[in-house]
C-alpha atoms as a PDB file:
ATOM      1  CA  UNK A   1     -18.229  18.977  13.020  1.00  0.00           C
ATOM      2  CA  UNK A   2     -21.044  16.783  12.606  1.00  0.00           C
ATOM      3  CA  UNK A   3     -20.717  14.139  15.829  1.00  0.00           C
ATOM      4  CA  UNK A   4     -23.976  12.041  15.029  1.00  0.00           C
ATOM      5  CA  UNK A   5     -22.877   8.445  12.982  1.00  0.00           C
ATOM      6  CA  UNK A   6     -25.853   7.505  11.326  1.00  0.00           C
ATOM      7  CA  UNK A   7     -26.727   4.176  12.022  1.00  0.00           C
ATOM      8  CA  UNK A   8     -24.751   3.661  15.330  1.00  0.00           C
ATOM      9  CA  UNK A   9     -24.176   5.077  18.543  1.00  0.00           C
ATOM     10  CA  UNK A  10     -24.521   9.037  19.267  1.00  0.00           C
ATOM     11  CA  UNK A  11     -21.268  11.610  19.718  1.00  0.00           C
ATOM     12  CA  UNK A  12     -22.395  13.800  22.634  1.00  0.00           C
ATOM     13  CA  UNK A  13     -22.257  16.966  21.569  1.00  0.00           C
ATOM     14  CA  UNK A  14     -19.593  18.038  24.018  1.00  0.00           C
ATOM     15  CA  UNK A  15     -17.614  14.950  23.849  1.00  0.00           C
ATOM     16  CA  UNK A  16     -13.381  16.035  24.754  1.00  0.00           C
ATOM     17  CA  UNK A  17     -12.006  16.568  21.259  1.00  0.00           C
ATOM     18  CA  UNK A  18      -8.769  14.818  22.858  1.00  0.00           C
ATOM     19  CA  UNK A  19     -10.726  11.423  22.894  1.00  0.00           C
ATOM     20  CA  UNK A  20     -11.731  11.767  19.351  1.00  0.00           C
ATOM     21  CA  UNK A  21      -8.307  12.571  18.361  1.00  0.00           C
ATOM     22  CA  UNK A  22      -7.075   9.438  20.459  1.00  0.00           C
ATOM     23  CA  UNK A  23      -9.403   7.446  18.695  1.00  0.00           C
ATOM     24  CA  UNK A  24      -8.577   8.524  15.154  1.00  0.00           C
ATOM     25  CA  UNK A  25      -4.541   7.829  15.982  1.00  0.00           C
ATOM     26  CA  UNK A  26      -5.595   4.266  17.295  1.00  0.00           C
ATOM     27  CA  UNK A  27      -7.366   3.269  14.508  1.00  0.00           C
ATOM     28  CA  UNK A  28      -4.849   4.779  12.063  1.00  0.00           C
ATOM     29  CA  UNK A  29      -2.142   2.934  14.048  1.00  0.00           C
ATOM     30  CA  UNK A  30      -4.079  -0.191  14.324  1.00  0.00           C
ATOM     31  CA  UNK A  31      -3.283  -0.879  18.005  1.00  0.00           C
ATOM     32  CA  UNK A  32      -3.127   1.016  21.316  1.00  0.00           C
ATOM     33  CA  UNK A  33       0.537   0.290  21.769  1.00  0.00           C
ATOM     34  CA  UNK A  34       1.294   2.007  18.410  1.00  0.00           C
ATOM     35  CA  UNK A  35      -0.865   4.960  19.066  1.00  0.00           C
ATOM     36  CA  UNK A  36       0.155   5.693  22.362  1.00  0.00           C
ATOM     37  CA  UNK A  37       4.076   7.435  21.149  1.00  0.00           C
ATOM     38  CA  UNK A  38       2.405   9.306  18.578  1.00  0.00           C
ATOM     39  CA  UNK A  39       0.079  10.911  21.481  1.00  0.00           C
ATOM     40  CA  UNK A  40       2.805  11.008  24.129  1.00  0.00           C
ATOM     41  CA  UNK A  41       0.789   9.069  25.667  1.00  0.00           C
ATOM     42  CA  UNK A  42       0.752   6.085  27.474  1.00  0.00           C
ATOM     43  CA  UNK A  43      -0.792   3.059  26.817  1.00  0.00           C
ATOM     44  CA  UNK A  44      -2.685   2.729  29.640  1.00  0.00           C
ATOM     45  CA  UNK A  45      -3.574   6.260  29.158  1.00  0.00           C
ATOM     46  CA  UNK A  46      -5.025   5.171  25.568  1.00  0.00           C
ATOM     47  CA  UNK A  47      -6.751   2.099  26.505  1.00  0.00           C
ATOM     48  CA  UNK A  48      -8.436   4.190  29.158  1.00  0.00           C
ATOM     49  CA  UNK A  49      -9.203   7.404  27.020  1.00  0.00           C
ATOM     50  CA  UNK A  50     -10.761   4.895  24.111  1.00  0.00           C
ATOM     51  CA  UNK A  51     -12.728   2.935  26.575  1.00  0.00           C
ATOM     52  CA  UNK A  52     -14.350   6.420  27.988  1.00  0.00           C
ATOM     53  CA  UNK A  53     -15.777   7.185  24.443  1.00  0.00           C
ATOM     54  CA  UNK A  54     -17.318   3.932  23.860  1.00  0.00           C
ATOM     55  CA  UNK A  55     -19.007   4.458  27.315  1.00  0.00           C
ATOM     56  CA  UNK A  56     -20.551   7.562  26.131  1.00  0.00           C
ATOM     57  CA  UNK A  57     -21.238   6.477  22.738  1.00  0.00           C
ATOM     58  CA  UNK A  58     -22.933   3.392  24.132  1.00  0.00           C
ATOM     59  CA  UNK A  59     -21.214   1.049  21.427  1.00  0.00           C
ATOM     60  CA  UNK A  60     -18.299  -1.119  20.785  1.00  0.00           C
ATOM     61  CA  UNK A  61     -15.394   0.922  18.802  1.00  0.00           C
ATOM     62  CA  UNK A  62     -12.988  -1.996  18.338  1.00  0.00           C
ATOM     63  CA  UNK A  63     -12.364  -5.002  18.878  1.00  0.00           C
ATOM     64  CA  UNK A  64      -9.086  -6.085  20.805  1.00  0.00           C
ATOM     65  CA  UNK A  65      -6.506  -8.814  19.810  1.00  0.00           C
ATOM     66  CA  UNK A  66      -3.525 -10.115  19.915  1.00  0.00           C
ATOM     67  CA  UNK A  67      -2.750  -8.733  16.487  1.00  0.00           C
ATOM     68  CA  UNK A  68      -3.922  -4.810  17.745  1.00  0.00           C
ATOM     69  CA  UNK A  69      -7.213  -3.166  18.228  1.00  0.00           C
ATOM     70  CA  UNK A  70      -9.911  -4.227  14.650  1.00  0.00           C
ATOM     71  CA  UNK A  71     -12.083  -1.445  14.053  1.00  0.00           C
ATOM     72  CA  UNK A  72     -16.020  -2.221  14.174  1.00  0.00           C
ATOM     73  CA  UNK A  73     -18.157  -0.971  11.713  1.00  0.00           C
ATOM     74  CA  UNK A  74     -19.204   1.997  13.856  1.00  0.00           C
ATOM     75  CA  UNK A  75     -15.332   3.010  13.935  1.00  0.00           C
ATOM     76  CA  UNK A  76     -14.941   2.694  10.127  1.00  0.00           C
ATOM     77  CA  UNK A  77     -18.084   5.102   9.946  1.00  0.00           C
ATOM     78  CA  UNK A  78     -16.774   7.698  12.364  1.00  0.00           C
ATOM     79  CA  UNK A  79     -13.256   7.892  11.406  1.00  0.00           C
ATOM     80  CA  UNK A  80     -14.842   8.892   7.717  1.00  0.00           C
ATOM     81  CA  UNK A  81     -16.403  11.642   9.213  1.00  0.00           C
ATOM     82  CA  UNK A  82     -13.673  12.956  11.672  1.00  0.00           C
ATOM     83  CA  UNK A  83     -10.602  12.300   9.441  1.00  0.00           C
ATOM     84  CA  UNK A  84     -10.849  15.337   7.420  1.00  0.00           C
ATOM     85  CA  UNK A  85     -11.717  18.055  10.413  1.00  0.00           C
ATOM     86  CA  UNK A  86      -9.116  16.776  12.995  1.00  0.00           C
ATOM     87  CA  UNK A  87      -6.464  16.771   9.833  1.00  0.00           C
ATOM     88  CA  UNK A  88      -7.577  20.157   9.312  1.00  0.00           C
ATOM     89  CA  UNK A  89      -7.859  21.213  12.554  1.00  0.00           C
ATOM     90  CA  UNK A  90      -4.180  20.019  13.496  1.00  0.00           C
ATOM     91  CA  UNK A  91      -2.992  21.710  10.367  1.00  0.00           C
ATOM     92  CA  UNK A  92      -3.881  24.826  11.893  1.00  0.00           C
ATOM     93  CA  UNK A  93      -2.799  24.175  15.261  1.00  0.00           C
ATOM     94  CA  UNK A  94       0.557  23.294  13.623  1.00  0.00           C
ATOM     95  CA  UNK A  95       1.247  26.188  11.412  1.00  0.00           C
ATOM     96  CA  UNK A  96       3.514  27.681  13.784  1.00  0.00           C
ATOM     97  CA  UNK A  97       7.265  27.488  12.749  1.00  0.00           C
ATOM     98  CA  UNK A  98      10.209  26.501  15.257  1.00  0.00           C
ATOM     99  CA  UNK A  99      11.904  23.489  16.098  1.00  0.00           C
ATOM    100  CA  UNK A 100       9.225  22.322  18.617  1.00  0.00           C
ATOM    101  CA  UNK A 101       6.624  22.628  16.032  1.00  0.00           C
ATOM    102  CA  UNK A 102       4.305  18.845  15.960  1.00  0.00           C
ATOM    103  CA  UNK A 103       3.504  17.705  12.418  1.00  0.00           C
ATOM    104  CA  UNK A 104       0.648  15.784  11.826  1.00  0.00           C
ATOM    105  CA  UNK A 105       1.586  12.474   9.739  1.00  0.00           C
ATOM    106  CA  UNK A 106       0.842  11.535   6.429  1.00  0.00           C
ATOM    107  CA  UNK A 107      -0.558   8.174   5.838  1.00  0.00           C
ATOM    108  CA  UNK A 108       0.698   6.672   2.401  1.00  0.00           C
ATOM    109  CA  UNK A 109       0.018   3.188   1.502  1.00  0.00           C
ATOM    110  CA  UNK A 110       0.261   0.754  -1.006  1.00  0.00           C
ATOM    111  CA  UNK A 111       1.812  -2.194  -2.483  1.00  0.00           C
ATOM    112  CA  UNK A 112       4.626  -3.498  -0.116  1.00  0.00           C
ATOM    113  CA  UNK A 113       7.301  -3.998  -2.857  1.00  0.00           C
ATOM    114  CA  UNK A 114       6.477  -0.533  -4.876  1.00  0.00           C
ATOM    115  CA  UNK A 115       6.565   1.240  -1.522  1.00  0.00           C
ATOM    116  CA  UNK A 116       9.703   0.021   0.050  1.00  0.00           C
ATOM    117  CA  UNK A 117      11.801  -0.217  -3.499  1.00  0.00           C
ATOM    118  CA  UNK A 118      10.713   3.161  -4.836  1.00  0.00           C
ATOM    119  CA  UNK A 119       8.216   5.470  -2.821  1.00  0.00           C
ATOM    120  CA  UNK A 120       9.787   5.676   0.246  1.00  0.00           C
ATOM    121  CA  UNK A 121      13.071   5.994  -1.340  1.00  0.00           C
ATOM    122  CA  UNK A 122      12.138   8.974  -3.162  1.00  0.00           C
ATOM    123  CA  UNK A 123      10.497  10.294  -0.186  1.00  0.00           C
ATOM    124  CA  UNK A 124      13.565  10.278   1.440  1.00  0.00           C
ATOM    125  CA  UNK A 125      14.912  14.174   1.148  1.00  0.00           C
ATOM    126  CA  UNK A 126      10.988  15.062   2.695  1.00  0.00           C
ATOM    127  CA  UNK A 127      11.872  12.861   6.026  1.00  0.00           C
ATOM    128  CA  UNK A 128      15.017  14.855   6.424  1.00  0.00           C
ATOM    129  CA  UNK A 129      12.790  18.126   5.789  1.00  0.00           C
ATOM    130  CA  UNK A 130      10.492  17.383   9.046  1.00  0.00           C
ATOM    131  CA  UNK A 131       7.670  15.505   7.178  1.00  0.00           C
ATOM    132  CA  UNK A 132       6.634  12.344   9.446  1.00  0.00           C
ATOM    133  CA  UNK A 133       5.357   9.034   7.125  1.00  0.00           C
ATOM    134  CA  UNK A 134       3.159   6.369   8.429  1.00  0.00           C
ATOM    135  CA  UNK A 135       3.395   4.100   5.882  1.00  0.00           C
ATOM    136  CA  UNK A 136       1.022   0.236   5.474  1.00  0.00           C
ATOM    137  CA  UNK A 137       1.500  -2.308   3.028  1.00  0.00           C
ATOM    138  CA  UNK A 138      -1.394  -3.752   1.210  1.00  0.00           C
ATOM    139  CA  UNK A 139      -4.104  -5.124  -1.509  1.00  0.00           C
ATOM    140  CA  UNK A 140      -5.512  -2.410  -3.136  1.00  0.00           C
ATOM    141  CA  UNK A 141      -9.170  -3.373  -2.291  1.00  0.00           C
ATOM    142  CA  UNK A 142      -8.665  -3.251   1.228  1.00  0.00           C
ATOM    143  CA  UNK A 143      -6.267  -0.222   1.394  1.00  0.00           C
ATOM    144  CA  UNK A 144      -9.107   1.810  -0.492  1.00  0.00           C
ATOM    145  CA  UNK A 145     -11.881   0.941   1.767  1.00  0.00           C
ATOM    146  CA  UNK A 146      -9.693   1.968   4.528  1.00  0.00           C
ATOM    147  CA  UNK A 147      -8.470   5.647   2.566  1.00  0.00           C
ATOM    148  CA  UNK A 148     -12.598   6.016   2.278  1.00  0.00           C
ATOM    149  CA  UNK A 149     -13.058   5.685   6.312  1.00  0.00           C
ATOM    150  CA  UNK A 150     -10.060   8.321   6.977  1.00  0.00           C
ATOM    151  CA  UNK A 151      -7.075   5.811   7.579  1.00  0.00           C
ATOM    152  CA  UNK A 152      -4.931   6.641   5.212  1.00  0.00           C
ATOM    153  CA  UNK A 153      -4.333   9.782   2.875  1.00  0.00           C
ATOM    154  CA  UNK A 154      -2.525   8.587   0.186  1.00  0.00           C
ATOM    155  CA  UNK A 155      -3.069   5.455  -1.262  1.00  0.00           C
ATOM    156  CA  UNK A 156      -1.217   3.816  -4.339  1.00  0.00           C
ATOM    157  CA  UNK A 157      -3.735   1.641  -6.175  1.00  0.00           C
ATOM    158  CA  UNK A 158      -3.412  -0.708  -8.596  1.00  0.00           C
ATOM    159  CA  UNK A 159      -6.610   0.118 -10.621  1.00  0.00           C
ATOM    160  CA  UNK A 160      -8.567   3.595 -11.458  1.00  0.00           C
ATOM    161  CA  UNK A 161     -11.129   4.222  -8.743  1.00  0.00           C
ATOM    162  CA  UNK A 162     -14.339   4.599 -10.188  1.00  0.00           C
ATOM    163  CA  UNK A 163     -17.256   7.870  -9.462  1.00  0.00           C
ATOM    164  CA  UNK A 164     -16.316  11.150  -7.774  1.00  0.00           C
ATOM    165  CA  UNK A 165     -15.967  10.259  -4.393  1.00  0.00           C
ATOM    166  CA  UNK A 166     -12.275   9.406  -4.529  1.00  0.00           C
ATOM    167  CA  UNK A 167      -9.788  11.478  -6.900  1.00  0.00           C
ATOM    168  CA  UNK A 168      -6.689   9.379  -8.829  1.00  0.00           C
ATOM    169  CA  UNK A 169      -4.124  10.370 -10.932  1.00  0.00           C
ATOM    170  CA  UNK A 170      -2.105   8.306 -12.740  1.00  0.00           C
ATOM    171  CA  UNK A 171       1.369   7.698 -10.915  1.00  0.00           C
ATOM    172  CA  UNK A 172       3.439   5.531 -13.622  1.00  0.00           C
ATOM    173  CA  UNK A 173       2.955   1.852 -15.976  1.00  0.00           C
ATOM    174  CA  UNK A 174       5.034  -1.576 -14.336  1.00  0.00           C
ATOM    175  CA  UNK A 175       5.871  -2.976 -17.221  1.00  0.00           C
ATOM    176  CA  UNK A 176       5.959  -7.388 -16.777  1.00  0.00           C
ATOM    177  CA  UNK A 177       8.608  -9.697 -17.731  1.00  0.00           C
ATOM    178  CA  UNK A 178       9.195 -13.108 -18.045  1.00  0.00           C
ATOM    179  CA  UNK A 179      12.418 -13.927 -16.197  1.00  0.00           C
ATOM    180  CA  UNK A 180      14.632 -17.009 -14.792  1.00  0.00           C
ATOM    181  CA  UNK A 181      17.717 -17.655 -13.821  1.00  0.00           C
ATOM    182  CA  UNK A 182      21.001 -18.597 -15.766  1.00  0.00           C
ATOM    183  CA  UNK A 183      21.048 -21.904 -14.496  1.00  0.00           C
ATOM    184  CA  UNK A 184      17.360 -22.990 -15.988  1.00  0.00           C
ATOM    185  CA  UNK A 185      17.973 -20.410 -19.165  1.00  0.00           C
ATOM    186  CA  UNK A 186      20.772 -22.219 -20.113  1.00  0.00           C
ATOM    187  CA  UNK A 187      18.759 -25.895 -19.592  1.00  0.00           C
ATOM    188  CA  UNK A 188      15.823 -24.698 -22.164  1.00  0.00           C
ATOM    189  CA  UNK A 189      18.113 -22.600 -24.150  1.00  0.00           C
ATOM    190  CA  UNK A 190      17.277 -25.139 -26.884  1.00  0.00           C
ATOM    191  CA  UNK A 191      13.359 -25.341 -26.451  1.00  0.00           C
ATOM    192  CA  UNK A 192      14.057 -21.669 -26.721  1.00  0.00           C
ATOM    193  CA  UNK A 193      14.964 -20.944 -30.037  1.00  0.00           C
ATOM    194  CA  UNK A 194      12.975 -23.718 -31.103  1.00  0.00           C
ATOM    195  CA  UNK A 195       9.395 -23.721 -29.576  1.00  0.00           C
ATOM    196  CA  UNK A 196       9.488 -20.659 -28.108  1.00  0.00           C
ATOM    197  CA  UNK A 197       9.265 -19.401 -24.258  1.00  0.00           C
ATOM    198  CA  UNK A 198       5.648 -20.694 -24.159  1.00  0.00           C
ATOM    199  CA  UNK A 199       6.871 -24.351 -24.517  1.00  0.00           C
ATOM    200  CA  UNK A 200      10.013 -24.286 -23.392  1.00  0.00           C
ATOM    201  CA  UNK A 201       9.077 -23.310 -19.632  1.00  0.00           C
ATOM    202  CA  UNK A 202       6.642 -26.195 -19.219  1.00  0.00           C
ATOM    203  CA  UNK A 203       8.931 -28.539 -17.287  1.00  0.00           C
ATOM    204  CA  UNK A 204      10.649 -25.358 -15.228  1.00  0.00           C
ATOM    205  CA  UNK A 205       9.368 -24.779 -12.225  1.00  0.00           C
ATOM    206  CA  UNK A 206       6.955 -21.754 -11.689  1.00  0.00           C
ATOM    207  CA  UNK A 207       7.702 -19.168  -8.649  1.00  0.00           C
ATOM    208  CA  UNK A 208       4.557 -16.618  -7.762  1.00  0.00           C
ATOM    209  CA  UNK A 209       3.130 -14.248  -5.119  1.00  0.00           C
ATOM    210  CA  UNK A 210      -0.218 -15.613  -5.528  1.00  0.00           C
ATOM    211  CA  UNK A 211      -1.527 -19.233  -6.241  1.00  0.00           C
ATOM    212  CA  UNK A 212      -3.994 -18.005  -8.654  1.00  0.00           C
ATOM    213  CA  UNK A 213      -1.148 -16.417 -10.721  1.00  0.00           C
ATOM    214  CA  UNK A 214      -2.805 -13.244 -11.799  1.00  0.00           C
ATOM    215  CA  UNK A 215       0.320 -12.025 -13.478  1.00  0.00           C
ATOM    216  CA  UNK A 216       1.512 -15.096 -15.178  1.00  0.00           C
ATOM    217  CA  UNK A 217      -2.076 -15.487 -16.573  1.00  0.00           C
ATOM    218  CA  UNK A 218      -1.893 -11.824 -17.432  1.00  0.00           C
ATOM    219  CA  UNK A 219       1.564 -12.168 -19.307  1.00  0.00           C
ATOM    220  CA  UNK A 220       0.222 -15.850 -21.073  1.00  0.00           C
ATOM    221  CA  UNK A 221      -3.009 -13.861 -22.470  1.00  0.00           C
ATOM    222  CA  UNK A 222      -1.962 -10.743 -23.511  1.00  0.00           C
ATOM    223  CA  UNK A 223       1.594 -11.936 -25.188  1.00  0.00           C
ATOM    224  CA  UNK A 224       0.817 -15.695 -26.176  1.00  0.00           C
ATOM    225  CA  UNK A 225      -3.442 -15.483 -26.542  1.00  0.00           C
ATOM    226  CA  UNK A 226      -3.045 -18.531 -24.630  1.00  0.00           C
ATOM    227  CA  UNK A 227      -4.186 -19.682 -21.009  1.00  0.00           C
ATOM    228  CA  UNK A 228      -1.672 -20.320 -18.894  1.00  0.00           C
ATOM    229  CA  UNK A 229      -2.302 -24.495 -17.304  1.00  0.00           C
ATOM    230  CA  UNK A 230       0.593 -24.310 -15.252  1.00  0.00           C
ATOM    231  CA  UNK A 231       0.818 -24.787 -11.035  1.00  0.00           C
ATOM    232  CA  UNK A 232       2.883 -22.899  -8.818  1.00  0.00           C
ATOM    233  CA  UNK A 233       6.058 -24.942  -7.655  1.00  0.00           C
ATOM    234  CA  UNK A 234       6.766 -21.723  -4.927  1.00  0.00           C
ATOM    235  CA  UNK A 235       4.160 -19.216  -3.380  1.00  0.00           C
ATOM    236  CA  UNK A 236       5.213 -16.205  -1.436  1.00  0.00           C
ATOM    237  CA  UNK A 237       3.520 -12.988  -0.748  1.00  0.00           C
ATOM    238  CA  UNK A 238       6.256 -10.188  -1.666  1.00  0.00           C
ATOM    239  CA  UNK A 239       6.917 -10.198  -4.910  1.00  0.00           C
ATOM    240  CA  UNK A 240      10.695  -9.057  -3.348  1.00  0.00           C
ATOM    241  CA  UNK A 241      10.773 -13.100  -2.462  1.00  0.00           C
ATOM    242  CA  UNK A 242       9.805 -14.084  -5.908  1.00  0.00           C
ATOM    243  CA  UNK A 243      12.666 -12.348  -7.097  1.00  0.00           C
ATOM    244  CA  UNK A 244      15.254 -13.897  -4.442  1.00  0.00           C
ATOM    245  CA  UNK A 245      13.675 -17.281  -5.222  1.00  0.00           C
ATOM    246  CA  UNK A 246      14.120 -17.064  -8.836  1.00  0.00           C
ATOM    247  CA  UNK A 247      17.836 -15.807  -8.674  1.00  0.00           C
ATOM    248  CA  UNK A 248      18.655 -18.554  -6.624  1.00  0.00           C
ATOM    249  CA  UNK A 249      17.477 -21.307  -9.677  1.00  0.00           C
ATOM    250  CA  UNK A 250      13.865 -22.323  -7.535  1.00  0.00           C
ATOM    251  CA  UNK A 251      12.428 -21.701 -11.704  1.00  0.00           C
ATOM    252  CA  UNK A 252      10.816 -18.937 -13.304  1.00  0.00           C
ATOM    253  CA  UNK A 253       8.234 -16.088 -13.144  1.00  0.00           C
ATOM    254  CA  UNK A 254       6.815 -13.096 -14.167  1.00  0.00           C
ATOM    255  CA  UNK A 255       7.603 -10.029 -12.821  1.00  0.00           C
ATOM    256  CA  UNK A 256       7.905  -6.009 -13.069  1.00  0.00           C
ATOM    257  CA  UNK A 257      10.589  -5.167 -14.211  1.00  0.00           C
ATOM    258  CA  UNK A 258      11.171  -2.458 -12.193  1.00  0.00           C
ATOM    259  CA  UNK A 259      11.764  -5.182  -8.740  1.00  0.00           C
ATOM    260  CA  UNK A 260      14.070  -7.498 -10.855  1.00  0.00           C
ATOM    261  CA  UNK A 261      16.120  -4.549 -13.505  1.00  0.00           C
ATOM    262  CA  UNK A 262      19.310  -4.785 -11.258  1.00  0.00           C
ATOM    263  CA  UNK A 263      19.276  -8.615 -11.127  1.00  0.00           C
ATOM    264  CA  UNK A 264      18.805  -8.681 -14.896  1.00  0.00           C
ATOM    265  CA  UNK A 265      22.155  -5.740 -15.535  1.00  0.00           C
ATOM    266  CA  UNK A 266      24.331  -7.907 -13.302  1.00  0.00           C
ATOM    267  CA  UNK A 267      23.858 -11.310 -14.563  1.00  0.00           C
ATOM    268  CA  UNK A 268      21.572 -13.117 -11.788  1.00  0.00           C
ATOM    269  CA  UNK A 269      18.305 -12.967 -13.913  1.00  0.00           C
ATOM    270  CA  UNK A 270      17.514 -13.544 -17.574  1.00  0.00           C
ATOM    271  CA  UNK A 271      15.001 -12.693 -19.758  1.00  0.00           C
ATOM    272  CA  UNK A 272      13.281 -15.224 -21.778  1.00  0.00           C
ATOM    273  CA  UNK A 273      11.339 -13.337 -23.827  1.00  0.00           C
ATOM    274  CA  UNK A 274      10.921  -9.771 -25.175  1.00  0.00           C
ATOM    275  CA  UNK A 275       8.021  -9.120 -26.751  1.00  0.00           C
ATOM    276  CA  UNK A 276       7.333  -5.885 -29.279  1.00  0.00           C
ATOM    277  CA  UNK A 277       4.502  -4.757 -26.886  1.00  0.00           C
ATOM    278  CA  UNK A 278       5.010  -6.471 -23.156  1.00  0.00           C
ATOM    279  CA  UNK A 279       2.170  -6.470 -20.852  1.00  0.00           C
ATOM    280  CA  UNK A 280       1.625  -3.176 -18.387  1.00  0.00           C
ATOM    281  CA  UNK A 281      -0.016  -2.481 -15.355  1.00  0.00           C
ATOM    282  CA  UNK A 282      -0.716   1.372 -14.956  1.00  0.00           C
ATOM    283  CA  UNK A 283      -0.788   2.276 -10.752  1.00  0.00           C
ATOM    284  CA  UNK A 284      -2.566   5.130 -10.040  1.00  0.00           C
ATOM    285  CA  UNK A 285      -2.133   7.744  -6.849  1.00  0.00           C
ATOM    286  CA  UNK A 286      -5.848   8.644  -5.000  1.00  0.00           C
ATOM    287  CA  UNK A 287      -6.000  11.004  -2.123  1.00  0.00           C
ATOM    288  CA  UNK A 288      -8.428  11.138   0.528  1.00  0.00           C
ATOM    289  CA  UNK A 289     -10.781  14.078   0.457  1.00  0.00           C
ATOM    290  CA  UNK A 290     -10.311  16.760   2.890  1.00  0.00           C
ATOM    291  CA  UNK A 291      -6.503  15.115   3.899  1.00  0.00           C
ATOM    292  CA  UNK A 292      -5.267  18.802   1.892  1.00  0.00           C
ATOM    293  CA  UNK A 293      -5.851  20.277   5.694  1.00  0.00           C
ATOM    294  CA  UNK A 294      -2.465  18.352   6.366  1.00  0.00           C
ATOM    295  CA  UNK A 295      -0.241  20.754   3.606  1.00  0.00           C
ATOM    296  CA  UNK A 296       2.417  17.556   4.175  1.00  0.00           C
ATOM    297  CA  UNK A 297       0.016  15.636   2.479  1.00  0.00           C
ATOM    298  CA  UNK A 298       0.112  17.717  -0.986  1.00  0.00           C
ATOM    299  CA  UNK A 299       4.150  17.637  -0.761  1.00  0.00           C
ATOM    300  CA  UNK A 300       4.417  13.754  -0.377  1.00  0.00           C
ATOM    301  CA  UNK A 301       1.682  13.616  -3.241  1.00  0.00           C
ATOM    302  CA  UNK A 302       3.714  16.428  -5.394  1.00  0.00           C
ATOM    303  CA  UNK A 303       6.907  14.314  -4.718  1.00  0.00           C
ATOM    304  CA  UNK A 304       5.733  10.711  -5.613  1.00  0.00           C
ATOM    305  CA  UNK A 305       4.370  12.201  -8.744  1.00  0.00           C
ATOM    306  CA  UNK A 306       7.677  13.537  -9.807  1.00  0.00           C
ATOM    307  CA  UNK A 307       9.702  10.925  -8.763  1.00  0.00           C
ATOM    308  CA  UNK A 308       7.706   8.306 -10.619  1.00  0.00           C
ATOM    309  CA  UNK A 309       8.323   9.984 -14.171  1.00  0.00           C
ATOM    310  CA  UNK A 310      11.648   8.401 -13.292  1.00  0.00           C
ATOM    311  CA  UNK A 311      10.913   4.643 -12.154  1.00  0.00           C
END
């Protein structure tokens, strides 16, 4: 294992492997607190053990707050270069079979509302089989850069990573719709059939995840070949709000259809428009290189991919 960052502070070359490993589980976990169960350690026992390689690298590893422990750019660099040995390394030390047998997690992130409403389910019979899931919500950009410096090992994107350094697949297409509730279909059920959805939703109140409404805009230009003018009347960051705000008559949106297709069977949403070719989004699986020392990682991988044919 190569121990020297470049550009930062110097592993000794006989550093205790147990501090490296307690540093990689910290800044997976994002805190000391959250680390310290998945050592059986204890937090003091962390703090201390983290502290005593930044003394003998000479530099700063994170930064503590009250939100956890922020990695500095010296930690981002050196968990990218111990991720894939210690994953490999504990794969080995793990390949014994018996009831007492540790299992190193697999770190799978993604979008919030994709993993909670479909991975995780269909990870489901894998928990029961002994596989362990650490799983973090996020924006694609930042999850990525994260998955590059060994964080996570599975990361569901929202776009095609681009040169060799990180392998996707694609996973499955969301497919957007442009939804609202009874109440408000019923009001414009007129401007409707007359004007079209286009029109007809300009006095109904619009309900998004974002304030830049990047998939309103998206559903406006690729269905109408018109910019969308309108302002959000409701912003909330899970697109599992948007959904409870729109059943409840706060307006409209647009939405996969995948988040809202059980609202829509029993009544509580409407569609207001279905268009011959509706707007997609494909999401793509990427895997860290060198997580395949971790053989849970290739199962939860082998599993969403299945699953997804499905969603």
């Amino acid at each position: 294992m190569n121990r020297r960052p470049s550009g930062g502070g110097e592993i000794p070359p006989h550093v205790d492997l147990n501090l490296l490993r307690t540093f990689l589980a910290v800044y997976r976990a994002g805190s000391f607190t959250a680390a310290a169960p998945l050592l059986r350690l204890s937090q003091p026992t962390v703090t201390t053990q983290i502290r005593a390689l930044e003394q003998q690298t000479g530099r700063e590893l994170f930064t503590r707050s009250p939100q956890g422990a922020e990695p500095t750019h010296l930690a981002h660099e050196l968990a990218g270069r111990l991720a894939g040995p210690l994953d490999a390394l504990a794969a080995l030390e793990d390949q014994g079979t018996g009831p007492d047998r540790r299992t190193v997690p697999v770190h799978l992130a993604g979008p919030a509302e994709l993993l909670c409403t479909r991975a995780l389910p269909s990870l489901a019979p894998l928990v029961a089989e002994g596989v362990q899931l650490h799983v973090t919500p996020g924006l694609t950009d930042p999850l990525l850069e994260e998955l590059r410096a060994g964080r996570h090992d599975l990361v569901i994107s929202t776009r095609r990573t681009r040169g060799r350094a990180l392998a996707s697949v694609t996973l499955t297409d969301e497919e957007f719709v442009l939804i609202a509730s009874p109440v408000w279909a019923r009001r414009i059920e007129e401007r409707l059939a007359a004007e079209g959805p286009c029109a007809a939703v300009g006095d109904v109140p619009l309900v998004t995840y974002a304030e830049d409404l990047p998939i309103a805009r998206r559903y406006w230009r690729t269905v109408f070949g018109k910019r969308l003018t309108a302002r959000a009347a409701v912003t909330v960051p899970d697109l599992r709000g948007v959904v409870a705000a729109v059943a409840a008559g706060a307006g409209y949106s647009v939405l996969p259809r995948y988040l809202c297709e059980d609202e829509l069977a029993a009544g509580r949403l409407v569609l207001l428009h279905e268009p011959e070719e509706p707007p997609v989004n494909t999401l793509f699986l990427v895997q860290r290189p060198g997580s395949d020392g971790n053989p849970d990682v290739a199962r939860v991988r082998d599993r969403l991919q299945r699953a997804a044919r499905t969603w």
